[in-house]
C-alpha atoms as a PDB file:
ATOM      1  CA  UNK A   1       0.000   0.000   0.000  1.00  0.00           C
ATOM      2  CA  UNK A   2       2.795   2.401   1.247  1.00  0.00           C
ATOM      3  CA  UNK A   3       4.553   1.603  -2.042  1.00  0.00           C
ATOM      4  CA  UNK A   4       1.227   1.985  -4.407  1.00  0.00           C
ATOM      5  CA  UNK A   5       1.069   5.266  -2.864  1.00  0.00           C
ATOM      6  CA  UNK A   6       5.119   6.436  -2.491  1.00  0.00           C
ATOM      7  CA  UNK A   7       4.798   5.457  -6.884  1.00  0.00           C
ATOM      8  CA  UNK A   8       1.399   7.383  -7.488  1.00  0.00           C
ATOM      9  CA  UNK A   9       3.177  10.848  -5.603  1.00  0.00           C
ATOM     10  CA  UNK A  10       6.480   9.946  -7.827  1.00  0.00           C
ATOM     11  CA  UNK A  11       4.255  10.067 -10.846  1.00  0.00           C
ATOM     12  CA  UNK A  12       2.421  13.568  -9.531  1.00  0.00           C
ATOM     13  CA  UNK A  13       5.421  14.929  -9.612  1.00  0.00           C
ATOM     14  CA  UNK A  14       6.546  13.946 -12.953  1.00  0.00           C
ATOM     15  CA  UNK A  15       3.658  15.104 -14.097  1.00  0.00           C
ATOM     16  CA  UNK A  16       4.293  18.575 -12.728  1.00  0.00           C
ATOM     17  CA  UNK A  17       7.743  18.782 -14.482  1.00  0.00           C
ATOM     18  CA  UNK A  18       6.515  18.162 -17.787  1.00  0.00           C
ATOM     19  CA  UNK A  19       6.932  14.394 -18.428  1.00  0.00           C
ATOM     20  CA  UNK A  20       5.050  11.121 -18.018  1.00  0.00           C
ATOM     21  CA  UNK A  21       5.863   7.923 -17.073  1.00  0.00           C
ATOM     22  CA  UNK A  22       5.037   5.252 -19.229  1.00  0.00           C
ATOM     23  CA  UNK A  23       5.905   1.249 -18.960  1.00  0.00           C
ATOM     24  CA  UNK A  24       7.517   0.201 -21.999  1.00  0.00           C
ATOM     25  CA  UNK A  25       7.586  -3.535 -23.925  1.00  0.00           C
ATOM     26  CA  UNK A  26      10.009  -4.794 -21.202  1.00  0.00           C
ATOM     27  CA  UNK A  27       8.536  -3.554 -18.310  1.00  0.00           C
ATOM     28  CA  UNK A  28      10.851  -0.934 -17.924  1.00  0.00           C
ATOM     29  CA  UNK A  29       9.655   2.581 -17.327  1.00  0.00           C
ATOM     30  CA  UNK A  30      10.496   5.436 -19.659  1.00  0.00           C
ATOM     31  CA  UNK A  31       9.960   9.228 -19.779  1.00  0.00           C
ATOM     32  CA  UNK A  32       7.794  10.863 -22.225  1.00  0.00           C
ATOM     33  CA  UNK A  33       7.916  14.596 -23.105  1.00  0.00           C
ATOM     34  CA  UNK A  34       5.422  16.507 -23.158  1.00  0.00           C
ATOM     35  CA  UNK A  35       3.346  16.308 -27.027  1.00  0.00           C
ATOM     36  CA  UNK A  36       4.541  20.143 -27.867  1.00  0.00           C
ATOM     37  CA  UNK A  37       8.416  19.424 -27.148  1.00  0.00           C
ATOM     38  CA  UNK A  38       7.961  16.292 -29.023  1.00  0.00           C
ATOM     39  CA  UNK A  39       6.328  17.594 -32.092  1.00  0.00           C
ATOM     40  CA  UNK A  40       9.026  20.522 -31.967  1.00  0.00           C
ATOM     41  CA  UNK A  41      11.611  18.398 -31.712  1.00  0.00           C
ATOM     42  CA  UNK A  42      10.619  15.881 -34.734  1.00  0.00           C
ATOM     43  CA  UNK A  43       9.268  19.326 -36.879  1.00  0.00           C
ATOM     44  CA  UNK A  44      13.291  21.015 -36.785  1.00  0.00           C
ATOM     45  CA  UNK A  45      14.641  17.486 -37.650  1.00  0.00           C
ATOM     46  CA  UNK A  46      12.335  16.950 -41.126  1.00  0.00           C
ATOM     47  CA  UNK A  47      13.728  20.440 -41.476  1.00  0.00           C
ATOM     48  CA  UNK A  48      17.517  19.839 -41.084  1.00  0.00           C
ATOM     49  CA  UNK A  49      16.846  16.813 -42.883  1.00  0.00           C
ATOM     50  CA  UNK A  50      15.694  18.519 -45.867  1.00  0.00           C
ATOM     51  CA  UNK A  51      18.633  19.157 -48.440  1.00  0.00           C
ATOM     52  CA  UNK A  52      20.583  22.198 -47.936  1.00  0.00           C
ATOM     53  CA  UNK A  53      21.523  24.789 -51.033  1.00  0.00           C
ATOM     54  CA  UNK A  54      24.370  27.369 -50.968  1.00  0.00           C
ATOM     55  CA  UNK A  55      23.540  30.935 -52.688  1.00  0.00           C
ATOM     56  CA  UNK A  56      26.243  33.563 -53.808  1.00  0.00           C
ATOM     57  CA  UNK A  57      25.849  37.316 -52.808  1.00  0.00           C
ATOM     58  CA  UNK A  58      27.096  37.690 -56.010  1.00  0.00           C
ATOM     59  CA  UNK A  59      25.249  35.653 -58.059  1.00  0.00           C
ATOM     60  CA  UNK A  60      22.200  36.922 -55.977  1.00  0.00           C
ATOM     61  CA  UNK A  61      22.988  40.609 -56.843  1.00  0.00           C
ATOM     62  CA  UNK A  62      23.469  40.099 -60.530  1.00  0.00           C
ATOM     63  CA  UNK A  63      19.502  38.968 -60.051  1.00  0.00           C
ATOM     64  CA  UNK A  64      18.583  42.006 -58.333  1.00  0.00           C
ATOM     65  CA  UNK A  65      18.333  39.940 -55.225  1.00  0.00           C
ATOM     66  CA  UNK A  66      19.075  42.104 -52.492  1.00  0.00           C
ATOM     67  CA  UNK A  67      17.555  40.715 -49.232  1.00  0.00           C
ATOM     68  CA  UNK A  68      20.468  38.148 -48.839  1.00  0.00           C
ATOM     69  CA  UNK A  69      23.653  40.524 -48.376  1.00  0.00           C
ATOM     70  CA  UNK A  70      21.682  43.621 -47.705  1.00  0.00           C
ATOM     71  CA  UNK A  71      24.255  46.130 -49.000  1.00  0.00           C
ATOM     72  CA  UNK A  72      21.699  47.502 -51.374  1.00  0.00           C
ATOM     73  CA  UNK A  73      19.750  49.728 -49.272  1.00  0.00           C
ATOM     74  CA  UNK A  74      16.372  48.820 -50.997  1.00  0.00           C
ATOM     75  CA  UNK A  75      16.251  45.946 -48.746  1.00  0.00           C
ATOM     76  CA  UNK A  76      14.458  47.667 -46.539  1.00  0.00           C
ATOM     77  CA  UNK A  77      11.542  48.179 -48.813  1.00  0.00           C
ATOM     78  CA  UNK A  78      11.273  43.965 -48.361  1.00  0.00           C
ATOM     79  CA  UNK A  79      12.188  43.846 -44.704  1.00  0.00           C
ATOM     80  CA  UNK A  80       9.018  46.408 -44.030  1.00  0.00           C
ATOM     81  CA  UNK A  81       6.985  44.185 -46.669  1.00  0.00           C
ATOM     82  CA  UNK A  82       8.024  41.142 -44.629  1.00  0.00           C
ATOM     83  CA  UNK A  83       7.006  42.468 -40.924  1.00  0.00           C
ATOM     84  CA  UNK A  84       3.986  44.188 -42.865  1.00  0.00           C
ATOM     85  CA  UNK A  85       2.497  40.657 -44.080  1.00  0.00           C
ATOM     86  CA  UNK A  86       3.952  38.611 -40.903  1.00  0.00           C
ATOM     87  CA  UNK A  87       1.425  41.197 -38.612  1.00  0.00           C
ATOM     88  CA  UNK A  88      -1.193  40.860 -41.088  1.00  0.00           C
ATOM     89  CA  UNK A  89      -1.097  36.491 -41.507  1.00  0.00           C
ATOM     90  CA  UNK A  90      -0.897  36.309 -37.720  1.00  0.00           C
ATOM     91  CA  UNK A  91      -3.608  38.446 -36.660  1.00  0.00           C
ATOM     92  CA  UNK A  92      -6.056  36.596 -39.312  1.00  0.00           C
ATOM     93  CA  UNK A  93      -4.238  32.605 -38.662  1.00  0.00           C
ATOM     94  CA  UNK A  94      -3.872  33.038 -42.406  1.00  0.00           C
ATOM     95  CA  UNK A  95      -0.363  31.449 -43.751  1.00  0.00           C
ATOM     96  CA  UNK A  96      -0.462  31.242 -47.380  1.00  0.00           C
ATOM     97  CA  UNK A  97      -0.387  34.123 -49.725  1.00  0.00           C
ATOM     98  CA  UNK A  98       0.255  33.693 -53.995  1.00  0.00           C
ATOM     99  CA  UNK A  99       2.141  36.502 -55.532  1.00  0.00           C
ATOM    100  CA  UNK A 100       1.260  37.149 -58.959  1.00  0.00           C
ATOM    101  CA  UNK A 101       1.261  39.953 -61.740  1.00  0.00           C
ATOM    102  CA  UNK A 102      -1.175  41.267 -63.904  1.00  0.00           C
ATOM    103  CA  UNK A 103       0.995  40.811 -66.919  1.00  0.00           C
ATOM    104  CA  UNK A 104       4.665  39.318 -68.161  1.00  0.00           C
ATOM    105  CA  UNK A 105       7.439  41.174 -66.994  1.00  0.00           C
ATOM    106  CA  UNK A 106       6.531  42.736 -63.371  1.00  0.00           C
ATOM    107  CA  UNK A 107       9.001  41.087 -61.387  1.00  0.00           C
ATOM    108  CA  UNK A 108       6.969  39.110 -59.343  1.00  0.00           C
ATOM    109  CA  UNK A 109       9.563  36.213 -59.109  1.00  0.00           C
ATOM    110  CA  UNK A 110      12.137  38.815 -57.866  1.00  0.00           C
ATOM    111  CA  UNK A 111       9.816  39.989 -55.686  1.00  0.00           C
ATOM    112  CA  UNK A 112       8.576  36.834 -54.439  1.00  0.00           C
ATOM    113  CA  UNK A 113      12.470  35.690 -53.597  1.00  0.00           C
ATOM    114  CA  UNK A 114      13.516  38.525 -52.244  1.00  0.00           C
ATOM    115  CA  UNK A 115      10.986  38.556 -49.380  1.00  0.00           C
ATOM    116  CA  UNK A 116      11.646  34.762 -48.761  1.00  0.00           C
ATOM    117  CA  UNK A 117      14.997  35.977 -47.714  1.00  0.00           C
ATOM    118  CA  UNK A 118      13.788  38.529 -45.735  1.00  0.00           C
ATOM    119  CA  UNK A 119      12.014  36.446 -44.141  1.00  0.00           C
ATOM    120  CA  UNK A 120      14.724  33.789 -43.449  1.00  0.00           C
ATOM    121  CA  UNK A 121      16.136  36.134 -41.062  1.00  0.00           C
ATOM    122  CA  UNK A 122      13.524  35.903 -39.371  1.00  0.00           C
ATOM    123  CA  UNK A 123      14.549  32.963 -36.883  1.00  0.00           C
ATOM    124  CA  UNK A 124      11.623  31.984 -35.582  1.00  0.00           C
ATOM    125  CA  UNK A 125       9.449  32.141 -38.866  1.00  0.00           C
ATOM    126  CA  UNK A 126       9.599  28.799 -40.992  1.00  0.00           C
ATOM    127  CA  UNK A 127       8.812  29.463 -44.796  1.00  0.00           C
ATOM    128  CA  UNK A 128       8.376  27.552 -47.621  1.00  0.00           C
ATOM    129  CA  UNK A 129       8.266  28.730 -51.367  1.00  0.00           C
ATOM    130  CA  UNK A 130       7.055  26.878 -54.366  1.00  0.00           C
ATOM    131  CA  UNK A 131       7.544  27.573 -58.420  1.00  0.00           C
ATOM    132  CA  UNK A 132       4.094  27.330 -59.192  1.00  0.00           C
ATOM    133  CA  UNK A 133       5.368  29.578 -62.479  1.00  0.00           C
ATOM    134  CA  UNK A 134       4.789  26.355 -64.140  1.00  0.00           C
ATOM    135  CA  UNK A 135       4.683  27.823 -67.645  1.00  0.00           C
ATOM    136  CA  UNK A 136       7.757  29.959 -66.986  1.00  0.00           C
ATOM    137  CA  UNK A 137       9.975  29.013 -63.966  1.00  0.00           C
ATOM    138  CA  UNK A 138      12.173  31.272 -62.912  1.00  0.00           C
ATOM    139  CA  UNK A 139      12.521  31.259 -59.066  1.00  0.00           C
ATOM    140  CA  UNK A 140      15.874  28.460 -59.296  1.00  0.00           C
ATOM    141  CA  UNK A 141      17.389  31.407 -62.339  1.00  0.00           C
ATOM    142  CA  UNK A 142      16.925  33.842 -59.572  1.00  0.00           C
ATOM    143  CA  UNK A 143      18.735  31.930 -57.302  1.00  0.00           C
ATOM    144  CA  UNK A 144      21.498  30.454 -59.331  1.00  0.00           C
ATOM    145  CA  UNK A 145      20.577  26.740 -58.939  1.00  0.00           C
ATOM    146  CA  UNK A 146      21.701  25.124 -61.845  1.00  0.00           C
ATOM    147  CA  UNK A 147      20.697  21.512 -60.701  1.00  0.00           C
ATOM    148  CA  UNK A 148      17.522  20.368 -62.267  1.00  0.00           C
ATOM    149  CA  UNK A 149      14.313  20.057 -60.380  1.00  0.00           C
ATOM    150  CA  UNK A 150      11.280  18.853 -61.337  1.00  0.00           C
ATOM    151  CA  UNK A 151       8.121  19.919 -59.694  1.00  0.00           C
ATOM    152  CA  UNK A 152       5.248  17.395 -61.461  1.00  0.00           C
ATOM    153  CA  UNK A 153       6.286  14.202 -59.838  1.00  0.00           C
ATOM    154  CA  UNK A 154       5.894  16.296 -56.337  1.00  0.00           C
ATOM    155  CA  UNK A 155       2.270  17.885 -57.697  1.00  0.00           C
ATOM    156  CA  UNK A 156       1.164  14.276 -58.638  1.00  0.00           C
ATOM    157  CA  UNK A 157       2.211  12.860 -55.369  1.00  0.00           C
ATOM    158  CA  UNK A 158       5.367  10.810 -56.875  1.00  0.00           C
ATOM    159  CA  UNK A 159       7.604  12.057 -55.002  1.00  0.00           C
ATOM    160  CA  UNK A 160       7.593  13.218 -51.203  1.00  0.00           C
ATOM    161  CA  UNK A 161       8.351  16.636 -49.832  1.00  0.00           C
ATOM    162  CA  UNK A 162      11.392  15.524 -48.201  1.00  0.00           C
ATOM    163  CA  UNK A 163      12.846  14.331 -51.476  1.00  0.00           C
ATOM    164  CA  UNK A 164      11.562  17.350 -53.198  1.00  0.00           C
ATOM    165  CA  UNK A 165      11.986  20.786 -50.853  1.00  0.00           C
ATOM    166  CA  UNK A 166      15.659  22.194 -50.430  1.00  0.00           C
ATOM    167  CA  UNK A 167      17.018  24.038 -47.654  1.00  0.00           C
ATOM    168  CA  UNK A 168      18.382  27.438 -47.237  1.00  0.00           C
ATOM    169  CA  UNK A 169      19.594  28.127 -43.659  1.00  0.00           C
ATOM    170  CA  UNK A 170      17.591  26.409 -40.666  1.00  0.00           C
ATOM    171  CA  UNK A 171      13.813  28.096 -41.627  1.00  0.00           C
ATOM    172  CA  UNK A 172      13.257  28.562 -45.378  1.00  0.00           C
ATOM    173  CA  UNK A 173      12.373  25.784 -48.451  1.00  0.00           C
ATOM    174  CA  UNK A 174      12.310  26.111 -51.635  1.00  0.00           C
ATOM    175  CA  UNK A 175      10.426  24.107 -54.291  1.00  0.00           C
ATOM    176  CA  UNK A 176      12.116  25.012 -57.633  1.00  0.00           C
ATOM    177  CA  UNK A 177      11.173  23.786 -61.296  1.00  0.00           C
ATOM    178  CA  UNK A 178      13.418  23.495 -63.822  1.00  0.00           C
ATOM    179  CA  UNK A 179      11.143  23.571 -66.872  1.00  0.00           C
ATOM    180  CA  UNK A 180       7.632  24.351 -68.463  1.00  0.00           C
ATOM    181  CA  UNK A 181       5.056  21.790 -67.454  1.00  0.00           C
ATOM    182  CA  UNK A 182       2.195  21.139 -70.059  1.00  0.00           C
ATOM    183  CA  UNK A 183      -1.472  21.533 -69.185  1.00  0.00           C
ATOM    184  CA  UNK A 184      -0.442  23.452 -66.140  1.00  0.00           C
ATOM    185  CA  UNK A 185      -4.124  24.727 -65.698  1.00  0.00           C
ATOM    186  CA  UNK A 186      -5.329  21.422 -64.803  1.00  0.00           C
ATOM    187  CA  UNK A 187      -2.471  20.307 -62.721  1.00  0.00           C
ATOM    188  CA  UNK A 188      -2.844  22.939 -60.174  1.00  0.00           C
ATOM    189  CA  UNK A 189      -6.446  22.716 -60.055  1.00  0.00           C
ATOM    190  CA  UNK A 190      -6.192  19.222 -59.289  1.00  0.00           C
ATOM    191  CA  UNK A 191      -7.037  17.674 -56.360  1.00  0.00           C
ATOM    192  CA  UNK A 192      -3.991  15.941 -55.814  1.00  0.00           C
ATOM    193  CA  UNK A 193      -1.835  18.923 -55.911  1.00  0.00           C
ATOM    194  CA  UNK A 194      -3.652  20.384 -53.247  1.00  0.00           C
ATOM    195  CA  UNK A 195      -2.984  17.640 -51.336  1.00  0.00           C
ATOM    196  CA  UNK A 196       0.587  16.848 -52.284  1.00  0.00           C
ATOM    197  CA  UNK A 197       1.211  21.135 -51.273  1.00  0.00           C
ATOM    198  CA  UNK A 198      -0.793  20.171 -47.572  1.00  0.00           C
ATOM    199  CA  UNK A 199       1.639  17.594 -46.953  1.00  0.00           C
ATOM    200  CA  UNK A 200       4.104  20.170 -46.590  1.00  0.00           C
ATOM    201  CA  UNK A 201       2.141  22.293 -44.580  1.00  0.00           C
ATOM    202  CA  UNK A 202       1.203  19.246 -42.321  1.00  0.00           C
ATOM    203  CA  UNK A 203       4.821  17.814 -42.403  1.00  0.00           C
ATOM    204  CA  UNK A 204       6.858  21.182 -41.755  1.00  0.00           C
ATOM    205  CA  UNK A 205       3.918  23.755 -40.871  1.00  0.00           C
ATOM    206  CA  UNK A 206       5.474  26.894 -42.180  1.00  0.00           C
ATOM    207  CA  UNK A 207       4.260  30.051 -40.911  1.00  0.00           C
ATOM    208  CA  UNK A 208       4.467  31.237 -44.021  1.00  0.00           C
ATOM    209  CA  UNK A 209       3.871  29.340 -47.599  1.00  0.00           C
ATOM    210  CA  UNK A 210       4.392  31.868 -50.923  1.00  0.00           C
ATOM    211  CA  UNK A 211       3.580  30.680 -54.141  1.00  0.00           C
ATOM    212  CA  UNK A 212       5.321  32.512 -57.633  1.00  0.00           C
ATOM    213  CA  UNK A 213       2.287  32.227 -59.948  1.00  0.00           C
ATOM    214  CA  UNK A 214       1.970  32.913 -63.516  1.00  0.00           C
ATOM    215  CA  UNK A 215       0.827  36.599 -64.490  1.00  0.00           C
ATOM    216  CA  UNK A 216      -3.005  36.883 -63.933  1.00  0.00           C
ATOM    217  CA  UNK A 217      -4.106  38.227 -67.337  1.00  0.00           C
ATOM    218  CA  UNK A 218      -2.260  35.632 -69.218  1.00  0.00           C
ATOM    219  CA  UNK A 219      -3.950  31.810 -68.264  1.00  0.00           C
ATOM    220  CA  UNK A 220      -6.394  31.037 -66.107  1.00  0.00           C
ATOM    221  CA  UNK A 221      -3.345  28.831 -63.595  1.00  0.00           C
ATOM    222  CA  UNK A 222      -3.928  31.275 -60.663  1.00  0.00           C
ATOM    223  CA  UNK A 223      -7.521  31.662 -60.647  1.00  0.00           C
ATOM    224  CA  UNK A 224      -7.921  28.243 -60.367  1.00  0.00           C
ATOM    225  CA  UNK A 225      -5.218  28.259 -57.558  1.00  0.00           C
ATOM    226  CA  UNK A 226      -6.339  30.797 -55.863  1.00  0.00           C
ATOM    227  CA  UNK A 227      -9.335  28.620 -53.519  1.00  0.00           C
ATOM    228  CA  UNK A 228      -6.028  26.932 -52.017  1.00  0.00           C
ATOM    229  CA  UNK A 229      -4.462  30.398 -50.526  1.00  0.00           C
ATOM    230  CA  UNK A 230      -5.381  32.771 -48.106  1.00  0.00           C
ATOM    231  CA  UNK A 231      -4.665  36.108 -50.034  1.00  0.00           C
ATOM    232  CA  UNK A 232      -3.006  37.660 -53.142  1.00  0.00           C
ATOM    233  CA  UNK A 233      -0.356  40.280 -54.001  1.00  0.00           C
ATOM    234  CA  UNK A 234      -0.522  41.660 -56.376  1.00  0.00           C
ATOM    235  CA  UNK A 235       2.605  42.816 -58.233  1.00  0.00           C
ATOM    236  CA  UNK A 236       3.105  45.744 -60.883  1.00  0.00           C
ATOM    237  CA  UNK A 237       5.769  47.165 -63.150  1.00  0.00           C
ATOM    238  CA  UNK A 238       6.214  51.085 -62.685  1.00  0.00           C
ATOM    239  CA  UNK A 239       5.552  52.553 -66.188  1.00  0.00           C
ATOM    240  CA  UNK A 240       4.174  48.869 -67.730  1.00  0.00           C
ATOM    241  CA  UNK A 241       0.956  47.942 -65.835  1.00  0.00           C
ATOM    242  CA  UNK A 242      -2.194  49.904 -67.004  1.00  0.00           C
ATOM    243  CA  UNK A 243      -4.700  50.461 -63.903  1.00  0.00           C
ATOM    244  CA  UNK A 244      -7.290  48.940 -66.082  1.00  0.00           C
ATOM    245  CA  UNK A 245      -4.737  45.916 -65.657  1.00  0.00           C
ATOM    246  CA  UNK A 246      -4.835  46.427 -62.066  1.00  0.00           C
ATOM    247  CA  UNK A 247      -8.562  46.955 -61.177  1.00  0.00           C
ATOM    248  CA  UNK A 248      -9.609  43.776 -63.367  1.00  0.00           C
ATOM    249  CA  UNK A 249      -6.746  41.631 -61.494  1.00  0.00           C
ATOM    250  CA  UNK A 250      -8.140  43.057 -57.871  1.00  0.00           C
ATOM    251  CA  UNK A 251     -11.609  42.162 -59.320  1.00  0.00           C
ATOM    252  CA  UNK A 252     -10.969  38.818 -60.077  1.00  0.00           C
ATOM    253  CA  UNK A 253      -8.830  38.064 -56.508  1.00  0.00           C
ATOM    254  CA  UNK A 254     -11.385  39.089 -54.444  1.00  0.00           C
ATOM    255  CA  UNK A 255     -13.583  36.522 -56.003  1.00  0.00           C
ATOM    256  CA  UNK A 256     -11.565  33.719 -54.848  1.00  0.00           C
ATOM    257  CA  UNK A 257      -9.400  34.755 -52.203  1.00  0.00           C
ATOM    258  CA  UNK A 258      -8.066  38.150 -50.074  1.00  0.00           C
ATOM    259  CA  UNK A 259      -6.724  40.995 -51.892  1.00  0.00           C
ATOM    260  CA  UNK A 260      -3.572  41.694 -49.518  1.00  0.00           C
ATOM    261  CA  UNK A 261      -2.282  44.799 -51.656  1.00  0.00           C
ATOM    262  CA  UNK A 262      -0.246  46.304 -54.593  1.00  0.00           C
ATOM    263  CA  UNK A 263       3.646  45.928 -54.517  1.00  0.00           C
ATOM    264  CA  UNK A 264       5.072  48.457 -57.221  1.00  0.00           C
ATOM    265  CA  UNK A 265       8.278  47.423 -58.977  1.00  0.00           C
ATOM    266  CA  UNK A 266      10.433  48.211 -61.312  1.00  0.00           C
ATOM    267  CA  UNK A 267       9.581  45.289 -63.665  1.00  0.00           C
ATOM    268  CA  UNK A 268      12.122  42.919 -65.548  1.00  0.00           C
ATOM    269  CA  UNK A 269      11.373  44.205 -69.252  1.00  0.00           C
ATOM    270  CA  UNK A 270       8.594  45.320 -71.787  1.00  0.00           C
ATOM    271  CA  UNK A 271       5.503  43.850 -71.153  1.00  0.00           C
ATOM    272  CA  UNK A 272       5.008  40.614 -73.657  1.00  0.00           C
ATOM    273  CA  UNK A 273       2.177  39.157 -75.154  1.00  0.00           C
ATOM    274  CA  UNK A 274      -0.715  39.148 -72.383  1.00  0.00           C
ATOM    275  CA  UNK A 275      -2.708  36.539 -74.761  1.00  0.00           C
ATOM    276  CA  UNK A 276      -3.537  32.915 -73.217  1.00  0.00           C
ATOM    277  CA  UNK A 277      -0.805  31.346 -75.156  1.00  0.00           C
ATOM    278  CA  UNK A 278       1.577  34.252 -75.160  1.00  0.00           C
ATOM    279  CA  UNK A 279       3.222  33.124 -71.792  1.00  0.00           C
ATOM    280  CA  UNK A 280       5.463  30.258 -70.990  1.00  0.00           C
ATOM    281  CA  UNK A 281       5.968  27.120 -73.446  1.00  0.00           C
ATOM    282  CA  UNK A 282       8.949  28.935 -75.338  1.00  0.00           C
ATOM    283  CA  UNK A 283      11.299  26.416 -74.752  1.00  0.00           C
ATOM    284  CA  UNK A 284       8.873  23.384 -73.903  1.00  0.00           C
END
């Protein structure tokens, strides 16, 4: 009796500091943590796991990607977007947010990487960003990964996350794609993308997911992805985008999704063809 009651005190008291006891196969007993320090511990080794990428300063900066090394001073233009959008996903428990364009030639993709690594110093912020681009990926250019990724065989649930994602520092992911993928309409619309895109937020729950998009007016690939995020931003090309351009794309968002805002940029050229089949499928 004495000793029924000396082990249900010892057990109180484990319980107190966090842990459980539990009997294992043998007989023997062993300490459990509690679920959250569990979970966190498992969730930063699938991330360290996860196949790490070096990037060049230099290479970055030929891109116009400034968020990295920082000695541009525009950085801070993306360091206020980043603790602008952070506020704005945490007080609505929203994490995933597709950046598109209107048209070809915004810079969407350079504005899409250069907040993921503004928000990668962000320590306690996991994010994860995918190429959905899939007409015209340019996110690995950007970066200056010349290995070849392929993003279909993650989208048709061939091939796992943890195969798929690479890692840059401990709390940012990208998914790249290397080339065009054909009928790229009906392969984000599908079902099993959706799925194969909630194993990663199930298996590594970001805080923050972006997807790189194709330009708005061009297909119909982002209104059919937009049901999967939680808002839109919307970028434009200072002396390119019309605001006819601009009104129809904030139209068309805020049938589907949130409308987070306008980023104005300098754009990467002259426009192109804004017809259906004007975008993407050059070299496919």
């Amino acid at each position: 009796m004495v000793e029924r009651l000396r082990d249900a005190i010892e057990k109180a008291r484990q319980s107190r500091e966090g842990a459980t006891p539990e009997i294992g196969a043998g007989g023997e007993e062993t300490r459990i943590l509690p679920p959250g320090a569990v979970q966190s511990s498992s969730l930063k080794e699938r991330w360290l796991q996860l196949q790490e990428i070096r990037l060049s300063e230099e290479a970055l900066a030929r891109e116009r990607i400034i968020s990295l090394g920082r000695a541009d001073r525009a950085h801070f233009a993306f360091d206020a977007l980043r603790t602008r959008l952070l506020t704005m996903l945490r007080d609505n428990g929203w994490s995933r947010v597709a950046i598109t364009s209107p048209t070809k030639g915004c810079g969407k993709t350079t504005v899409a990487t250069n907040l993921a690594l503004s928000l990668a110093r962000q320590p306690e912020t996991r994010s994860v960003v995918l190429d959905l681009d899939l007409r015209m990926p340019q996110l690995a250019n950007r970066l200056g990964i010349v290995e070849e990724h392929r993003i279909k065989p993650f989208l048709t649930g061939g091939m796992p996350a943890a195969e798929y994602l690479r890692r840059f520092g401990d709390n940012l992911a990208f998914g790249f794609n290397s080339a065009p993928v054909k009928n790229s309409a009906e392969l984000v619309q599908s079902r099993v993308a959706a799925d194969a895109i909630s194993t990663i937020s199930s298996e590594y729950q970001p805080d923050v997911m972006l997807f790189d998009l194709p330009p708005m007016l061009t297909c119909d690939d982002v209104l059919g992805f937009l049901p999967n995020v939680d808002g839109v931003l919307l970028v434009i090309g200072g002396g390119e985008t019309k605001p006819a351009a601009v009104d129809e794309c904030e139209q068309l968002i805020e049938q589907h999704s949130n409308f987070l805002g306008v980023i104005l940029n300098k754009g990467e050229g002259a426009g192109g063809n804004p017809g259906y089949y004007g975008y993407g499928y050059e070299s496919a």
